[in-house]
N, C-alpha and C. Protein backbone atom coordinates (compact mmCIF):
# COMPACT_ATOMS: atom_id res chain seq x y z
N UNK A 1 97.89 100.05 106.29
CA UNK A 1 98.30 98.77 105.74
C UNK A 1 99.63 98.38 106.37
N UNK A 2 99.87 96.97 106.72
CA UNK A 2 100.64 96.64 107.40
C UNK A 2 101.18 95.50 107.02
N UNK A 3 102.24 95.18 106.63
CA UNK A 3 102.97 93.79 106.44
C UNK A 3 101.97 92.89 105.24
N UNK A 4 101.32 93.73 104.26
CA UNK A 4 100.88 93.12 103.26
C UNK A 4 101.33 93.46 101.84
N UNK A 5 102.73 94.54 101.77
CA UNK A 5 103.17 94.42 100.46
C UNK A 5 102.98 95.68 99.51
N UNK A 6 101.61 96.35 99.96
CA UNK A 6 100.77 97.34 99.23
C UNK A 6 101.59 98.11 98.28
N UNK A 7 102.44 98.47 99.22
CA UNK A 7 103.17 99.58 98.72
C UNK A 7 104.27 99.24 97.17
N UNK A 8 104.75 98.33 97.67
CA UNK A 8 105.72 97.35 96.69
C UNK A 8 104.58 97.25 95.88
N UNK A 9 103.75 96.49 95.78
CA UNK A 9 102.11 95.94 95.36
C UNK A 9 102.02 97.36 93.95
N UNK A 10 101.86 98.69 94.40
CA UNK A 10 101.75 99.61 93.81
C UNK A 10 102.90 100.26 92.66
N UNK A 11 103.92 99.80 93.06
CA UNK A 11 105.35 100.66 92.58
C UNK A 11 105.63 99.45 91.37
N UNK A 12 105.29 98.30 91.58
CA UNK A 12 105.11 97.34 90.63
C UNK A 12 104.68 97.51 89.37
N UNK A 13 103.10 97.75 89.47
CA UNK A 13 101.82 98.33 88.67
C UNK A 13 102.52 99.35 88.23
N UNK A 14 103.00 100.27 88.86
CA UNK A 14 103.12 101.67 87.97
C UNK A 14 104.13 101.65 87.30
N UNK A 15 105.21 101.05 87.45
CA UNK A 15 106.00 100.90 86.67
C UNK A 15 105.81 100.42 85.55
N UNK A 16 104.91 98.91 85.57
CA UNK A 16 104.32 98.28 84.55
C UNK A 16 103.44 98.90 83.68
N UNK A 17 102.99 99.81 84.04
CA UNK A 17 102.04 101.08 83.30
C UNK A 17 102.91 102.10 82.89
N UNK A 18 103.80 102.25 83.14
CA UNK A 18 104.55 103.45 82.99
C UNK A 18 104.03 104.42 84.07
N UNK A 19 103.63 104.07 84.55
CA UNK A 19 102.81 105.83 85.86
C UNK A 19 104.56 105.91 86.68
N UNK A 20 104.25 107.55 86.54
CA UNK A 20 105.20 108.21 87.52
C UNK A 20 104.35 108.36 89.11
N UNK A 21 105.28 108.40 90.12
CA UNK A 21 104.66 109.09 91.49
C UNK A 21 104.98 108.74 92.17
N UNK A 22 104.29 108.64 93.46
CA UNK A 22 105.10 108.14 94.80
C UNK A 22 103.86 107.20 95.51
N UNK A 23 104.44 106.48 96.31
CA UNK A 23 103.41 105.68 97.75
C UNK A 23 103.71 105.84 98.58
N UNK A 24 102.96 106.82 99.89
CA UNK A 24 103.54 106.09 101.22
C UNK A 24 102.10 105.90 102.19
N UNK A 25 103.19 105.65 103.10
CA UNK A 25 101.60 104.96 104.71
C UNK A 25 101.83 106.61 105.14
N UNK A 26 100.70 106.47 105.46
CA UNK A 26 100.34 107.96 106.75
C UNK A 26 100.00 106.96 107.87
N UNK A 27 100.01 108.37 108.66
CA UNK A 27 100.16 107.94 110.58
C UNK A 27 98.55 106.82 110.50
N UNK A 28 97.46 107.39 109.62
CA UNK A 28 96.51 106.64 110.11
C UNK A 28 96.04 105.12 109.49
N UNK A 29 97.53 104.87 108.93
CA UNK A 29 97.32 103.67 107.79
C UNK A 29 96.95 103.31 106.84
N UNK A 30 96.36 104.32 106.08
CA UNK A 30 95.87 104.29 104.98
C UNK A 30 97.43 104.55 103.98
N UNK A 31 97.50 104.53 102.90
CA UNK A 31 98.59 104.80 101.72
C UNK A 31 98.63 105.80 100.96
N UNK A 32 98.83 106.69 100.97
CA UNK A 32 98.80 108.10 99.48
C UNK A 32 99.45 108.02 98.53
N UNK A 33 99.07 107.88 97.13
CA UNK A 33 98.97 107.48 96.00
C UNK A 33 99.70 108.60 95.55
N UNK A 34 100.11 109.06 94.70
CA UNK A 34 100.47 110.44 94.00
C UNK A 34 100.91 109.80 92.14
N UNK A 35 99.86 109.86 91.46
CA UNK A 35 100.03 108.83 90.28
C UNK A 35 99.88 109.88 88.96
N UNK A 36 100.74 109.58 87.87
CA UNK A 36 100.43 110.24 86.55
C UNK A 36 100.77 109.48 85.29
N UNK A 37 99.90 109.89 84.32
CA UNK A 37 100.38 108.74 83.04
C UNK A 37 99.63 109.15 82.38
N UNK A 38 99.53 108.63 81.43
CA UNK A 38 98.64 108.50 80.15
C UNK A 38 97.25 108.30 80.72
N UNK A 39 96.08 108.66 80.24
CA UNK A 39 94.36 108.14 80.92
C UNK A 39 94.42 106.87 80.70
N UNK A 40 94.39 106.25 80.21
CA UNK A 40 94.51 104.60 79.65
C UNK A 40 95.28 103.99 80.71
N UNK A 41 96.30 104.11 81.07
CA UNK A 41 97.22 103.46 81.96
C UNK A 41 96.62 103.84 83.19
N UNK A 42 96.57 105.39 83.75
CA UNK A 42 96.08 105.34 84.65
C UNK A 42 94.74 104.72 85.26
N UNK A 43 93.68 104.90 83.65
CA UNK A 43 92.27 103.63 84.62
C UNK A 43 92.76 102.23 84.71
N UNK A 44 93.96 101.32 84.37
CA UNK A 44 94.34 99.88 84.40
C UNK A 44 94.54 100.42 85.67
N UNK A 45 95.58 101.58 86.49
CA UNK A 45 96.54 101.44 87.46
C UNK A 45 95.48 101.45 88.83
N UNK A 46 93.98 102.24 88.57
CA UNK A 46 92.96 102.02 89.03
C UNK A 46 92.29 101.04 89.39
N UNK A 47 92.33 100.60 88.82
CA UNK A 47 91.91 98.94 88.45
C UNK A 47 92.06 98.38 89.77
N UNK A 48 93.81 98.05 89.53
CA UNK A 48 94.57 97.11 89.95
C UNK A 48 94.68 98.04 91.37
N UNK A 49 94.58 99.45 91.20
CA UNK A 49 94.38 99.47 93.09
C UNK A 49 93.34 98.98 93.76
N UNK A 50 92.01 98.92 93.05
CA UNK A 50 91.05 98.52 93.78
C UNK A 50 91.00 96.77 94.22
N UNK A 51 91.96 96.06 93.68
CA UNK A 51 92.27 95.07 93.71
C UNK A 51 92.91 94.46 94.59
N UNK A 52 94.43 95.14 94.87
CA UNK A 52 95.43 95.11 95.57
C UNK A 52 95.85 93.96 95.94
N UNK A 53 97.29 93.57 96.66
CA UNK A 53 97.97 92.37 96.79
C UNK A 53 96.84 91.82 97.42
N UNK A 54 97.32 90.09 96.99
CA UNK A 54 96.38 88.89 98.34
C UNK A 54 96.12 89.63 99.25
N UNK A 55 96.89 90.04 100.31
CA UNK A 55 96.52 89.78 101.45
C UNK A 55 95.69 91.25 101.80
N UNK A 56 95.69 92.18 101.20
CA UNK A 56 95.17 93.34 101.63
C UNK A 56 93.63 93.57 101.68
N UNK A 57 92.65 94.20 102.06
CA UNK A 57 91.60 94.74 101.99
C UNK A 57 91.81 96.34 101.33
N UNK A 58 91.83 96.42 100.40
CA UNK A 58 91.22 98.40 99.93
C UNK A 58 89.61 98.74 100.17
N UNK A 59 89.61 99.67 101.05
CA UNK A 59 88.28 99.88 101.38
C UNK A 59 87.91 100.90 100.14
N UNK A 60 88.05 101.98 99.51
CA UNK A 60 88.69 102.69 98.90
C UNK A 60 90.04 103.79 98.27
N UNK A 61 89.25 104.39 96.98
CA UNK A 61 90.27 104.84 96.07
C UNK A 61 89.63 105.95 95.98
N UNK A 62 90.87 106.88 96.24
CA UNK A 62 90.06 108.51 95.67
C UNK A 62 90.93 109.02 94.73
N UNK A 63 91.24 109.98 94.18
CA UNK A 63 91.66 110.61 93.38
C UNK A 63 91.41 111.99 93.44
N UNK A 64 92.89 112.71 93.15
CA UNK A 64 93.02 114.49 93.23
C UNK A 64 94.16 114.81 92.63
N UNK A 65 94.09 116.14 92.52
CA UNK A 65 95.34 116.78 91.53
C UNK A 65 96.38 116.90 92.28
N UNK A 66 97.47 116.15 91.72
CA UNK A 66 98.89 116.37 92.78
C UNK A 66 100.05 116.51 91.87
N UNK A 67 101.12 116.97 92.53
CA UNK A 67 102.40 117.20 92.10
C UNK A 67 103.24 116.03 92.27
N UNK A 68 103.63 115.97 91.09
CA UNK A 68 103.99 114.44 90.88
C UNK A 68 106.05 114.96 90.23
N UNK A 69 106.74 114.09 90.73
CA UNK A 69 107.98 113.80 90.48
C UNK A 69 108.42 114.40 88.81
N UNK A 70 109.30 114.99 88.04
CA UNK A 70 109.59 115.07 87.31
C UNK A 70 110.98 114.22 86.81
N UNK A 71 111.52 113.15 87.64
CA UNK A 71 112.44 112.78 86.85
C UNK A 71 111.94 111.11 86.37
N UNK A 72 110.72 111.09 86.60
CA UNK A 72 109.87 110.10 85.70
C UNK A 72 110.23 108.80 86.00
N UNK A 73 110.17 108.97 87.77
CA UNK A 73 110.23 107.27 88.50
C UNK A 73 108.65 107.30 89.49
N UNK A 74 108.73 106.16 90.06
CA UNK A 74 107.83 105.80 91.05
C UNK A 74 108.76 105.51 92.52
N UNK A 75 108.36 106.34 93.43
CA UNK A 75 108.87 105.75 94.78
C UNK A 75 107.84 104.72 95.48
N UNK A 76 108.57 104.48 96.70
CA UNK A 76 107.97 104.38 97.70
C UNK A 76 108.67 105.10 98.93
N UNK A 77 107.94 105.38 100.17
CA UNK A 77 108.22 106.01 101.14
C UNK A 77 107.86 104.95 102.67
């Protein structure tokens, strides 16, 4: 993803959900998610990834067990 926001796009949402974690781009352009919250928040935060800013295309969303931040923010990278 490139010059469409995604990332901002994401750190938005999670905040607005309360989700802790991080976003960044990998070398092959895709974004890695690293998300935690409540189940409820996290299927909205789902949601709204499959959605994503105007301008983006999400081809997909996966999901896995990750180690997520303990001082209970959202980055981006």
């Amino acid at each position: 993803m490139q010059r469409v926001g995604f990332r901002e796009f994401v750190r938005k949402k999670a905040v607005s959900l309360g989700i802790i974690g991080s976003a960044r781009n990998l070398p092959d352009g895709t974004v890695a998610i690293h998300a935690g919250g409540v189940p409820a928040a996290l299927e909205a935060f789902e949601i709204e990834l499959h959605r994503g800013p105007r301008l983006s295309r999400v081809d997909t969303v996966e999901g896995s067990p990750a180690d997520l931040p303990t001082d209970g923010t959202f980055t981006t990278r």
